[in-house]
PDB file of N, CA and C in Angstrom:
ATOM      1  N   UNK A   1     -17.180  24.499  10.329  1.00  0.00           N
ATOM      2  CA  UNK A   1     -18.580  24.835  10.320  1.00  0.00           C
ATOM      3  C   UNK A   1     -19.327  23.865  11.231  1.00  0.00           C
ATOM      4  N   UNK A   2     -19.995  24.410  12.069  1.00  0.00           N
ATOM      5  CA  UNK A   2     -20.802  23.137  13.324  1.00  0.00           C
ATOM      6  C   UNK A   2     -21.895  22.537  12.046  1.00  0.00           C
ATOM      7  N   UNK A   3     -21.831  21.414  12.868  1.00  0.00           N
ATOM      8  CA  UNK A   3     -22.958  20.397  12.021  1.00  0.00           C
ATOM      9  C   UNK A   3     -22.613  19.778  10.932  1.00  0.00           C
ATOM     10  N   UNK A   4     -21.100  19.953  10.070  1.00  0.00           N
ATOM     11  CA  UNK A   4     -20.519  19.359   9.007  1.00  0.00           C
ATOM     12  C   UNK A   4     -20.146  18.295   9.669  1.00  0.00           C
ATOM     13  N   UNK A   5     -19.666  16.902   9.040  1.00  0.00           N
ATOM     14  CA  UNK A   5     -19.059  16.417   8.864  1.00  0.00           C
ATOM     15  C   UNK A   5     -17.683  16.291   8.632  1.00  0.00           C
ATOM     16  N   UNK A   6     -16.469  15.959   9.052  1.00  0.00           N
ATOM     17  CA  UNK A   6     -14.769  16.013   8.725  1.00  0.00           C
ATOM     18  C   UNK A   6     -15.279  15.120   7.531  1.00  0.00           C
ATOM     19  N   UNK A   7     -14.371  15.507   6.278  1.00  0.00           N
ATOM     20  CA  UNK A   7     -14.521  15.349   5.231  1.00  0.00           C
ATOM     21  C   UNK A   7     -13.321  14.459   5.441  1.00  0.00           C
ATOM     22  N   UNK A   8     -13.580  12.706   4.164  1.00  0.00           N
ATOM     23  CA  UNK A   8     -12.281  12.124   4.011  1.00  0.00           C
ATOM     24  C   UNK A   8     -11.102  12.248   2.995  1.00  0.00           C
ATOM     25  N   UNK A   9      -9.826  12.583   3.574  1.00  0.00           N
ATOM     26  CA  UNK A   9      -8.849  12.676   2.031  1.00  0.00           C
ATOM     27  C   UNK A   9      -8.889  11.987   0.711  1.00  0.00           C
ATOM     28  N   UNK A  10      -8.991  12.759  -0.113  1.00  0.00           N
ATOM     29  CA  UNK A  10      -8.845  12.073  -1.780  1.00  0.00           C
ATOM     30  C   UNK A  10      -7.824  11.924  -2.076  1.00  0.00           C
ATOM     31  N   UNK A  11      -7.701  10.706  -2.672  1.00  0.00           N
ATOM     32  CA  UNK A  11      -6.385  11.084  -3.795  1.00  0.00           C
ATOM     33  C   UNK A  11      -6.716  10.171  -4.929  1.00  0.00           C
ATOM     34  N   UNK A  12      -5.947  10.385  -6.227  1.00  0.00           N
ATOM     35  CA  UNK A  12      -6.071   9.892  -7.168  1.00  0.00           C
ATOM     36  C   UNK A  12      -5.165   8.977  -7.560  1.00  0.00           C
ATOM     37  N   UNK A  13      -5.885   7.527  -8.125  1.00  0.00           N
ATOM     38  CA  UNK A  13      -5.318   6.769  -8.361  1.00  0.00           C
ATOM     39  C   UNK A  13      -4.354   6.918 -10.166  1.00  0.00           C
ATOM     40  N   UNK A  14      -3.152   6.477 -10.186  1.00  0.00           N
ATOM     41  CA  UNK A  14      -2.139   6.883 -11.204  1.00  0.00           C
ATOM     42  C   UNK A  14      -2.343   5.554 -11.856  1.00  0.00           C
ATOM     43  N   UNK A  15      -3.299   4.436 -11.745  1.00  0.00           N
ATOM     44  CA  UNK A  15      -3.852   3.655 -13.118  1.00  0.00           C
ATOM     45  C   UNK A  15      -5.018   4.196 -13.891  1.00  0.00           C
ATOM     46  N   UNK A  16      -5.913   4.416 -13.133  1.00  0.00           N
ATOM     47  CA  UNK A  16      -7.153   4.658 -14.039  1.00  0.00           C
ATOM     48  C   UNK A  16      -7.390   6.079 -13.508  1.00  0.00           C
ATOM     49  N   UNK A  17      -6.966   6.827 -12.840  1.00  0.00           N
ATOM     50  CA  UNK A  17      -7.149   8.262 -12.754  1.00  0.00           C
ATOM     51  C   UNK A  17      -8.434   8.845 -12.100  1.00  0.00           C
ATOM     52  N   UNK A  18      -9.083   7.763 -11.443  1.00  0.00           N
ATOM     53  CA  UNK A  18     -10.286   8.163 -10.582  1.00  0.00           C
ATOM     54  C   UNK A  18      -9.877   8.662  -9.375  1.00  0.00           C
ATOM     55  N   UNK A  19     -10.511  10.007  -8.355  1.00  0.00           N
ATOM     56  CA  UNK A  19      -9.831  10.145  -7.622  1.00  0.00           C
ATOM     57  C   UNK A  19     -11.011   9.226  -6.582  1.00  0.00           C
ATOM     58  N   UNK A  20     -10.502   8.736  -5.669  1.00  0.00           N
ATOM     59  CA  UNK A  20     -11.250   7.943  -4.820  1.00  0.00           C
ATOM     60  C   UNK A  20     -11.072   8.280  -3.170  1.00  0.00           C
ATOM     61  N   UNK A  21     -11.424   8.001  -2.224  1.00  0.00           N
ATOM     62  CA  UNK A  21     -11.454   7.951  -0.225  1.00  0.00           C
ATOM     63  C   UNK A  21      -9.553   7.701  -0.657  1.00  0.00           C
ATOM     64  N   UNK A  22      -8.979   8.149   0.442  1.00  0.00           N
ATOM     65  CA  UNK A  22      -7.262   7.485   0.345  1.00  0.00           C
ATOM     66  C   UNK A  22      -7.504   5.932   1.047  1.00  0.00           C
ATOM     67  N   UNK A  23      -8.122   5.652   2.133  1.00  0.00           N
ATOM     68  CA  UNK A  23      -8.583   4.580   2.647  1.00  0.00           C
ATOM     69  C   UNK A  23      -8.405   3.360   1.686  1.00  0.00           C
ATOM     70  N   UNK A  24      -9.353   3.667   0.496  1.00  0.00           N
ATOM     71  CA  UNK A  24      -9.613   2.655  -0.164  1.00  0.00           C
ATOM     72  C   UNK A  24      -8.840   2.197  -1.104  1.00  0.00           C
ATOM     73  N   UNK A  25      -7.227   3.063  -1.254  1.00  0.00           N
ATOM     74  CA  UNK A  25      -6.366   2.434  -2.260  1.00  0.00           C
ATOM     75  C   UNK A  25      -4.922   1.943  -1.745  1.00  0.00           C
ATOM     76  N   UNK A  26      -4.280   2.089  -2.064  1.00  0.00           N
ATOM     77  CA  UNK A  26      -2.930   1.002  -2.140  1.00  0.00           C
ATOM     78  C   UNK A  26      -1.813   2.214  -1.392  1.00  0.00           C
ATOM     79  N   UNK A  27      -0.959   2.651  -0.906  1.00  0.00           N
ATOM     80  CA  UNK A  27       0.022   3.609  -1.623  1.00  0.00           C
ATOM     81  C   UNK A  27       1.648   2.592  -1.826  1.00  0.00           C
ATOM     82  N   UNK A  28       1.911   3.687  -2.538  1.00  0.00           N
ATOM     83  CA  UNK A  28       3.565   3.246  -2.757  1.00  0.00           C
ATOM     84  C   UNK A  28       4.613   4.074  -1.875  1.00  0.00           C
ATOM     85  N   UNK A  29       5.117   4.033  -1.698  1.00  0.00           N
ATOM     86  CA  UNK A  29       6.209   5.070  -0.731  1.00  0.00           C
ATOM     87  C   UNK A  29       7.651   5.475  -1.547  1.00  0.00           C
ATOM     88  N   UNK A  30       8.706   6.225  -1.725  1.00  0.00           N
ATOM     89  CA  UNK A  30       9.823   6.009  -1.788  1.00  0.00           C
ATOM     90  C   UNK A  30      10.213   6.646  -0.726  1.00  0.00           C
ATOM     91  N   UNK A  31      11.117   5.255  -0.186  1.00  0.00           N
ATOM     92  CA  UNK A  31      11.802   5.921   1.144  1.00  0.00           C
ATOM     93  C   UNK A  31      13.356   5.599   1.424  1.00  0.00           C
ATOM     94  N   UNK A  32      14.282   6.438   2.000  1.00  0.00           N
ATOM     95  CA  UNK A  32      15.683   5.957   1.969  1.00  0.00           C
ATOM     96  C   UNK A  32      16.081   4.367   1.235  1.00  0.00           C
ATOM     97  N   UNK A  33      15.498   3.683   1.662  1.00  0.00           N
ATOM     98  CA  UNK A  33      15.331   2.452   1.723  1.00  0.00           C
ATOM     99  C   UNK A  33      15.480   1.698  -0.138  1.00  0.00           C
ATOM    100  N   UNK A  34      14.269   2.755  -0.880  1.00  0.00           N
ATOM    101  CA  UNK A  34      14.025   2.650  -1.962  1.00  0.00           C
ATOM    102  C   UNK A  34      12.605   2.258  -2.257  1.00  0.00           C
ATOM    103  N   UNK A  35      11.544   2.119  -3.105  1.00  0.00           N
ATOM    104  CA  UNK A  35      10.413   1.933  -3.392  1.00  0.00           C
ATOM    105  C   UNK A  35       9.743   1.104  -3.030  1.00  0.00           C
ATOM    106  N   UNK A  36       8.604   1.479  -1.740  1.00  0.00           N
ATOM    107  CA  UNK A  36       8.185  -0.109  -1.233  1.00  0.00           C
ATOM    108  C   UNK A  36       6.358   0.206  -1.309  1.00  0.00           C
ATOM    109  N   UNK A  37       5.924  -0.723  -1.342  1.00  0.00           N
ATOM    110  CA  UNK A  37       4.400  -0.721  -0.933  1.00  0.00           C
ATOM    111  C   UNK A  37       4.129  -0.816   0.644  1.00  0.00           C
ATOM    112  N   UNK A  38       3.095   0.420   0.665  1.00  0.00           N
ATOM    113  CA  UNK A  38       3.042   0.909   1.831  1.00  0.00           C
ATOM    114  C   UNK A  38       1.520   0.717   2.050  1.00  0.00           C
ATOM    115  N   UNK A  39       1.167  -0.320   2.234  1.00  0.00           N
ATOM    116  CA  UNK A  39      -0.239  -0.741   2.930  1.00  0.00           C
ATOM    117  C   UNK A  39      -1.104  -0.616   4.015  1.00  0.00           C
ATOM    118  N   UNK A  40      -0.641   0.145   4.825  1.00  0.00           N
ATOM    119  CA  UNK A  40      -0.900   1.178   6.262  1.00  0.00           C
ATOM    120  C   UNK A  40      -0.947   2.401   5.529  1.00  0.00           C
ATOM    121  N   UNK A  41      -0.233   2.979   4.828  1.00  0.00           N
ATOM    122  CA  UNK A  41       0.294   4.785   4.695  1.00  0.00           C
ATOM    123  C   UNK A  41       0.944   4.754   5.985  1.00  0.00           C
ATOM    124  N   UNK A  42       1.736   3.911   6.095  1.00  0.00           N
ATOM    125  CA  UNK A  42       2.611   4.903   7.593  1.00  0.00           C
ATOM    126  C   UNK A  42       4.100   5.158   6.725  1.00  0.00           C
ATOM    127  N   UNK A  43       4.689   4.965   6.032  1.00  0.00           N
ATOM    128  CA  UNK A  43       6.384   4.686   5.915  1.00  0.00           C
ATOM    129  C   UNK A  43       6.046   6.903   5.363  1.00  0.00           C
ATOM    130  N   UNK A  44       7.510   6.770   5.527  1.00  0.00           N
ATOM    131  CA  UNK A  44       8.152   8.581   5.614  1.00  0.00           C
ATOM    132  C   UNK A  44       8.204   8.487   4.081  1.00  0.00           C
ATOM    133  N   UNK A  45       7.800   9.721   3.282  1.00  0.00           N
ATOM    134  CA  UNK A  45       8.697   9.741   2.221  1.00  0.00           C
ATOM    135  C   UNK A  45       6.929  10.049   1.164  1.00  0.00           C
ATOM    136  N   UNK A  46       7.489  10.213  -0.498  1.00  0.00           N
ATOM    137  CA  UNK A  46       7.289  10.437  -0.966  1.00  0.00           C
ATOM    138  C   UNK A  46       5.990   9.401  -1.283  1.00  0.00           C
ATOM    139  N   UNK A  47       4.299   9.496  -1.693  1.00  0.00           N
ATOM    140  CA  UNK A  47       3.430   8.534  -1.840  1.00  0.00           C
ATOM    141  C   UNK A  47       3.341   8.401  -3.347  1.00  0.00           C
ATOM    142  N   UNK A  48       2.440   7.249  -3.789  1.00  0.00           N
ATOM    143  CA  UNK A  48       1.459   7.343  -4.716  1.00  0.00           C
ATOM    144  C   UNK A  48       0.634   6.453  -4.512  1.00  0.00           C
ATOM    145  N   UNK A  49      -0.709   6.722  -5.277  1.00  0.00           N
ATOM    146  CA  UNK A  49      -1.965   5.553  -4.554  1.00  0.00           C
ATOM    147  C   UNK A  49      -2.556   4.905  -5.961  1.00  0.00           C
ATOM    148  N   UNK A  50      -2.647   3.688  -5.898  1.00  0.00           N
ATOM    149  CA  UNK A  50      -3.387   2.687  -6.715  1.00  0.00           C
ATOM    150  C   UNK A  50      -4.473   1.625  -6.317  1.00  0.00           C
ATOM    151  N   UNK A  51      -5.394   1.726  -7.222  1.00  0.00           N
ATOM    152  CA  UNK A  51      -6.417   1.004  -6.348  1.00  0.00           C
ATOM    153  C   UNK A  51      -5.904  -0.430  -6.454  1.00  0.00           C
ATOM    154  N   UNK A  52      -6.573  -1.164  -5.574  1.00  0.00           N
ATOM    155  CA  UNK A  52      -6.330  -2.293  -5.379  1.00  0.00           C
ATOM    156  C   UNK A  52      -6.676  -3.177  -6.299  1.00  0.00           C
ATOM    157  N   UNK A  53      -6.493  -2.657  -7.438  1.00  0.00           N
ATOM    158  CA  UNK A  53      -7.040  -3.172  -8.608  1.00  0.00           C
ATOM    159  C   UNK A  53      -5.958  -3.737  -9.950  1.00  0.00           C
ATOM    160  N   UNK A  54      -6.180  -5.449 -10.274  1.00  0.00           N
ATOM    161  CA  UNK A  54      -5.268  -5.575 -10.992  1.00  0.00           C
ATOM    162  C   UNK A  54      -5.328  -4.785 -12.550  1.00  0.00           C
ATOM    163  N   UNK A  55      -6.231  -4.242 -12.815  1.00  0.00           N
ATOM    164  CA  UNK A  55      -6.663  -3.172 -13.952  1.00  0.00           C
ATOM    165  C   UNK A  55      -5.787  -2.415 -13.662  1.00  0.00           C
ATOM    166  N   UNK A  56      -5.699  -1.583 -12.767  1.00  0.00           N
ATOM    167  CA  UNK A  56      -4.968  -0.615 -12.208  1.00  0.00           C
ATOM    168  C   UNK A  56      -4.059  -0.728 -12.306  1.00  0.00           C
ATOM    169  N   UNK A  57      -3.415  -1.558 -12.339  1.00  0.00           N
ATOM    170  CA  UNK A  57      -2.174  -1.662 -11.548  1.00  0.00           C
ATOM    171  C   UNK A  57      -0.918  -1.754 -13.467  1.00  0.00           C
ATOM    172  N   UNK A  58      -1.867  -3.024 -13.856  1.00  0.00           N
ATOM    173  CA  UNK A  58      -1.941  -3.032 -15.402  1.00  0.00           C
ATOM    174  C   UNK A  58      -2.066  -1.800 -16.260  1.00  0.00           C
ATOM    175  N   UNK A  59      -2.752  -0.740 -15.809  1.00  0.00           N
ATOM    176  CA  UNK A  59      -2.781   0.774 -16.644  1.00  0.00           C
ATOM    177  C   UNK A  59      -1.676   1.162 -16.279  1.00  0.00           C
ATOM    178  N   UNK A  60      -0.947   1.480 -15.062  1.00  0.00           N
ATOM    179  CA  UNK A  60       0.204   1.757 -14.892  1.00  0.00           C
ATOM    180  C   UNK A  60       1.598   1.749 -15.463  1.00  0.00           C
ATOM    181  N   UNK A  61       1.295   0.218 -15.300  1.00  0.00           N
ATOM    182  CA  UNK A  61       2.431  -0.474 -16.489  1.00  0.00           C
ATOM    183  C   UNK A  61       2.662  -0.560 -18.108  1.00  0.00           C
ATOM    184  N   UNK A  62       1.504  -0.385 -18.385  1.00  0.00           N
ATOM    185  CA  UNK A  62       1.515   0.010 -19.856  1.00  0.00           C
ATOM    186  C   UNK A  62       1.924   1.079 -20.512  1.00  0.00           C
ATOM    187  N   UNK A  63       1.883   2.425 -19.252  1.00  0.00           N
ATOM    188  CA  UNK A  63       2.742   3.704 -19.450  1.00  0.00           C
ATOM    189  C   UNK A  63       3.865   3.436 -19.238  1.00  0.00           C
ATOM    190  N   UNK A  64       4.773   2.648 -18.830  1.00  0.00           N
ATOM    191  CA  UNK A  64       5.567   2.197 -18.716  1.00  0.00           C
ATOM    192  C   UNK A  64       5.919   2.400 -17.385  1.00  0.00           C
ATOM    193  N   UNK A  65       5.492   2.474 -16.445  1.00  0.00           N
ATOM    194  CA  UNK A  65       5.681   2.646 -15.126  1.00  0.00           C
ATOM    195  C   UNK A  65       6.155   3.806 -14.935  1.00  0.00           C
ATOM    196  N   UNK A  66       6.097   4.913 -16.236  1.00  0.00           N
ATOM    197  CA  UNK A  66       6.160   6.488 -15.597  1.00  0.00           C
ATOM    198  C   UNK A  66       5.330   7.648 -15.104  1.00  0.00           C
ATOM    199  N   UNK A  67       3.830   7.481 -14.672  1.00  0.00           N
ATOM    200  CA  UNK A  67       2.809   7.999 -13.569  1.00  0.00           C
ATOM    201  C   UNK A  67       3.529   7.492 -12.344  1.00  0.00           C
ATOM    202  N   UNK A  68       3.977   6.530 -11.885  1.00  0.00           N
ATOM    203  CA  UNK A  68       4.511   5.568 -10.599  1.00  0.00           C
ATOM    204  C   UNK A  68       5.976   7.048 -10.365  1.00  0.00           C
ATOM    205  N   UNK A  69       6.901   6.799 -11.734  1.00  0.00           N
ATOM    206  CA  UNK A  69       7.797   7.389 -11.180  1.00  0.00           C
ATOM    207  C   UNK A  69       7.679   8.966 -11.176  1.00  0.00           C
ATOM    208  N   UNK A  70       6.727   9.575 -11.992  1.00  0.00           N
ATOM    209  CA  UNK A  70       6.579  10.913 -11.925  1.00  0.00           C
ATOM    210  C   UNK A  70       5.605  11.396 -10.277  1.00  0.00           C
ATOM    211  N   UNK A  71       5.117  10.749  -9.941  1.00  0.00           N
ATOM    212  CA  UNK A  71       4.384  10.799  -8.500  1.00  0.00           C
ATOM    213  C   UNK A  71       5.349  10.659  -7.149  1.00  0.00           C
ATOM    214  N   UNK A  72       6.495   9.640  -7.373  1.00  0.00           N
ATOM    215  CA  UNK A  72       7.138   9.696  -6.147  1.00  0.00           C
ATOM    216  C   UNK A  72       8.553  10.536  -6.775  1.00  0.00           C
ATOM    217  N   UNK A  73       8.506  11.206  -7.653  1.00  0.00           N
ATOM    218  CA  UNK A  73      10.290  11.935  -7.842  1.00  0.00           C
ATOM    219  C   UNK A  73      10.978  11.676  -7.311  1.00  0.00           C
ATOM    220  N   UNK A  74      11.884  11.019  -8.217  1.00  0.00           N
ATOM    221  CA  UNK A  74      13.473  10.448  -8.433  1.00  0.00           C
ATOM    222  C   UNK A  74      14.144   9.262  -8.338  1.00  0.00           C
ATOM    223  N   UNK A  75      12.503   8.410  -8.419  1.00  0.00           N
ATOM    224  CA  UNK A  75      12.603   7.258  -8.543  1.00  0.00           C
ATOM    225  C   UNK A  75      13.622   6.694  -9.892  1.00  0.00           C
ATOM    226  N   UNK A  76      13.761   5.744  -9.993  1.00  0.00           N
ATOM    227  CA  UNK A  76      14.253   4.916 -11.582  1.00  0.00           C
ATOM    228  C   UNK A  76      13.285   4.161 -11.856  1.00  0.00           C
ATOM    229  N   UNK A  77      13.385   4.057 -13.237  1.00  0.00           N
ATOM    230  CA  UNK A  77      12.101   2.791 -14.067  1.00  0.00           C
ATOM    231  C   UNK A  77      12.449   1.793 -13.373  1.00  0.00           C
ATOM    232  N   UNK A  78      13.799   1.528 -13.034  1.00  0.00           N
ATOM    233  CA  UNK A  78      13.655  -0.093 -12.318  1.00  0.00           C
ATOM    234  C   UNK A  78      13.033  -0.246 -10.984  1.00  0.00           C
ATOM    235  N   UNK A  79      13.016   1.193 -10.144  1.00  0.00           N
ATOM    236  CA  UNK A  79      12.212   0.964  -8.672  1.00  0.00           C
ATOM    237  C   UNK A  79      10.857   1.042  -9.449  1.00  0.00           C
ATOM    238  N   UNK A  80      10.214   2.070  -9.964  1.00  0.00           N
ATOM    239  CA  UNK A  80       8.518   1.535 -10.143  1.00  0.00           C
ATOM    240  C   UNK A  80       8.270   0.668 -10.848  1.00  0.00           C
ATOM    241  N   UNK A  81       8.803   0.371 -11.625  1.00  0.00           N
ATOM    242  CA  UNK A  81       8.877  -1.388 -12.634  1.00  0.00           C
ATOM    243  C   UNK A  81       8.637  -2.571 -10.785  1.00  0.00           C
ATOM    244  N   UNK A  82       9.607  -2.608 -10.053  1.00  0.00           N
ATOM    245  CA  UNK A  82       9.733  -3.463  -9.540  1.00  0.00           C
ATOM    246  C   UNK A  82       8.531  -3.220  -8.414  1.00  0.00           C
ATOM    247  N   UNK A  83       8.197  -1.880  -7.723  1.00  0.00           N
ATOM    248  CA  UNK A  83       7.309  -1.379  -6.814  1.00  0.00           C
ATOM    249  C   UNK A  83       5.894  -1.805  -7.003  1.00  0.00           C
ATOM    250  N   UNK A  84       5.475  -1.860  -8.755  1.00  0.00           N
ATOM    251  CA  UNK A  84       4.438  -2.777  -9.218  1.00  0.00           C
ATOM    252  C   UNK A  84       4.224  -3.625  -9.569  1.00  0.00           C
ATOM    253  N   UNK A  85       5.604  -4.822  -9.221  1.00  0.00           N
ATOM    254  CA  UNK A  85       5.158  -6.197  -9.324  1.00  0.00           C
ATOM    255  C   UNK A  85       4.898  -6.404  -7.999  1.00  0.00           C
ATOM    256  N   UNK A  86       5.398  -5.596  -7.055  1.00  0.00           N
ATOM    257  CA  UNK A  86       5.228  -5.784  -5.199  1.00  0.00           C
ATOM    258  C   UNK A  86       4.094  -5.533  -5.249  1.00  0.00           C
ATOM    259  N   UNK A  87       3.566  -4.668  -5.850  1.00  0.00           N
ATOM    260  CA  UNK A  87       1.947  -4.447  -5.608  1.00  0.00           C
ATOM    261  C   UNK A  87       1.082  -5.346  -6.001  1.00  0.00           C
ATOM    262  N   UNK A  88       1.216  -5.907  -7.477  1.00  0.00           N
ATOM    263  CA  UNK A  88       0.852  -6.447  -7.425  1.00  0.00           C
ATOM    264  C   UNK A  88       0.530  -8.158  -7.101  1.00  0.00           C
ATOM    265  N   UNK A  89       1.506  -8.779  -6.584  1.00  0.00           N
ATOM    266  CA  UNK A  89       2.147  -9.447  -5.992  1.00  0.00           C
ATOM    267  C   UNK A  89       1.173  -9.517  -4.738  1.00  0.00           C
ATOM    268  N   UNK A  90       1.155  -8.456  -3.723  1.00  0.00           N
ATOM    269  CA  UNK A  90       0.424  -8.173  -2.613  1.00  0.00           C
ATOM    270  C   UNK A  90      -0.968  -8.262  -2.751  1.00  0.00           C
ATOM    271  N   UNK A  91      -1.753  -7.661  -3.895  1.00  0.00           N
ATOM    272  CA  UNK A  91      -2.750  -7.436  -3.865  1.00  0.00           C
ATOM    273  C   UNK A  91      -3.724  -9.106  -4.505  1.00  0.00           C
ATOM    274  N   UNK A  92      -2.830  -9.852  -4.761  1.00  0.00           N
ATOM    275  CA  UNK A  92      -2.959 -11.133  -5.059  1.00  0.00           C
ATOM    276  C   UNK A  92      -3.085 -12.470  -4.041  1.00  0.00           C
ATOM    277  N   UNK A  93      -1.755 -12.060  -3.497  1.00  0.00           N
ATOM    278  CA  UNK A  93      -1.779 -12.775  -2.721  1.00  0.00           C
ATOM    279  C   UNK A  93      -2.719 -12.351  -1.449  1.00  0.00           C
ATOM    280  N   UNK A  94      -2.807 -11.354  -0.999  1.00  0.00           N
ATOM    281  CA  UNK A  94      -3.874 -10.679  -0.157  1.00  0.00           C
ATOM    282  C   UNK A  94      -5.383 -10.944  -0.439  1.00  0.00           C
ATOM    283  N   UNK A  95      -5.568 -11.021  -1.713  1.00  0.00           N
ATOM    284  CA  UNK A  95      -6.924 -11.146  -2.192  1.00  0.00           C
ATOM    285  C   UNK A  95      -8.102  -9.837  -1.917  1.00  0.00           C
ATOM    286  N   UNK A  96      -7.239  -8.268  -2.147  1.00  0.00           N
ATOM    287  CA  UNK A  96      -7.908  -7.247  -1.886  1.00  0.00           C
ATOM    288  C   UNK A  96      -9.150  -6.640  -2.439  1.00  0.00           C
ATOM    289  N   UNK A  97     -10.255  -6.806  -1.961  1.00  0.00           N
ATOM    290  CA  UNK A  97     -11.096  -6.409  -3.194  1.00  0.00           C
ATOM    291  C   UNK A  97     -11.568  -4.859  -2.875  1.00  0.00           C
ATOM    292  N   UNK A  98     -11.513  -4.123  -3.794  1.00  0.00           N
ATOM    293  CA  UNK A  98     -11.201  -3.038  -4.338  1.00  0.00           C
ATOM    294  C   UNK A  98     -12.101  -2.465  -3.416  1.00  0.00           C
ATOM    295  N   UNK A  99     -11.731  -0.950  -3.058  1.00  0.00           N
ATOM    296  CA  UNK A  99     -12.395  -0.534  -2.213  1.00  0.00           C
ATOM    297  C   UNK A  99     -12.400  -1.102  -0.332  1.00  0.00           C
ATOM    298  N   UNK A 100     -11.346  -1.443  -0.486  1.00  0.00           N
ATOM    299  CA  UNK A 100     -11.454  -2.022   1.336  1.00  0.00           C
ATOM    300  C   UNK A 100     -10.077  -2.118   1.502  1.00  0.00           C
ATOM    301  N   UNK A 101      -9.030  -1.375   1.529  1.00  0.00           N
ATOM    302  CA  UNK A 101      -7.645  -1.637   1.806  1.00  0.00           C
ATOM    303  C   UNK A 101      -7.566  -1.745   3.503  1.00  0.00           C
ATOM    304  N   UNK A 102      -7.812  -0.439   4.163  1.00  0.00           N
ATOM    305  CA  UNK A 102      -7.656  -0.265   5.594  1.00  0.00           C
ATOM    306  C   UNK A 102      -8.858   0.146   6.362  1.00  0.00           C
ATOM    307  N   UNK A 103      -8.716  -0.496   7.746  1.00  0.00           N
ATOM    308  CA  UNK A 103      -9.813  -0.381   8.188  1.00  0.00           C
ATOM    309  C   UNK A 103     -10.234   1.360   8.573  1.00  0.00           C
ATOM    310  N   UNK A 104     -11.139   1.563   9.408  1.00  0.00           N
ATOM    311  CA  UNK A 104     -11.732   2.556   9.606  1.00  0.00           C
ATOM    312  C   UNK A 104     -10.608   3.537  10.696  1.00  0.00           C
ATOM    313  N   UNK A 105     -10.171   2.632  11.244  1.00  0.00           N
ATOM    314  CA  UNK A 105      -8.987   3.358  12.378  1.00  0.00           C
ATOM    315  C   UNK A 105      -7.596   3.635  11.966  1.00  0.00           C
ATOM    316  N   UNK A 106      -7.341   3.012  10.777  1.00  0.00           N
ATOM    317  CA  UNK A 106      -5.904   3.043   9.915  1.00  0.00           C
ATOM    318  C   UNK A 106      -5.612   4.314   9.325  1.00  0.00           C
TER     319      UNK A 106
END
């Protein structure tokens, strides 16, 4: 439609279930490789997105890390068990504050 705006992708975060910009959250990947945090969105393979939030990340885990593995299928509890200590791990040591993962060109 002329005069719209390109609209930005949503997706929903699998801690607290808000759907939010994709920009502004985390993803996870499973890829040949096995379950990694994917902080660009570039790696091949299956996503899921969490905000950069240690809340988040904490809701996750309390389901026992099965939103993590029901989002990337065919994971094991031990890859999203371990995929969200990488996250959170990253998002710590990074010092991400919520809402600002990648820039505008990412």
């Amino acid at each position: 439609m002329p005069g719209t705006a390109p609209r930005a992708p949503v997706r929903t975060c699998i801690g607290c279930r808000r759907a939010r910009v994709k920009r502004a959250l985390l993803r996870v990947a499973r890829t040949p490789e096995g379950v990694r945090v994917d902080p660009e969105a570039r790696l091949p393979g299956r996503g899921a997105y969490l905000c950069p939030d240690p809340d988040c990340i904490a809701a996750a885990r309390r389901r026992g890390a099965s939103p993590l593995r029901r989002a990337l299928r065919g994971s094991t509890e031990a890859e999203a068990t371990a995929a969200l200590d990488e996250l959170e791990t990253y998002v710590v040591y990074h010092q991400v504050p919520v809402g600002t993962v990648r820039s505008e060109n990412a």
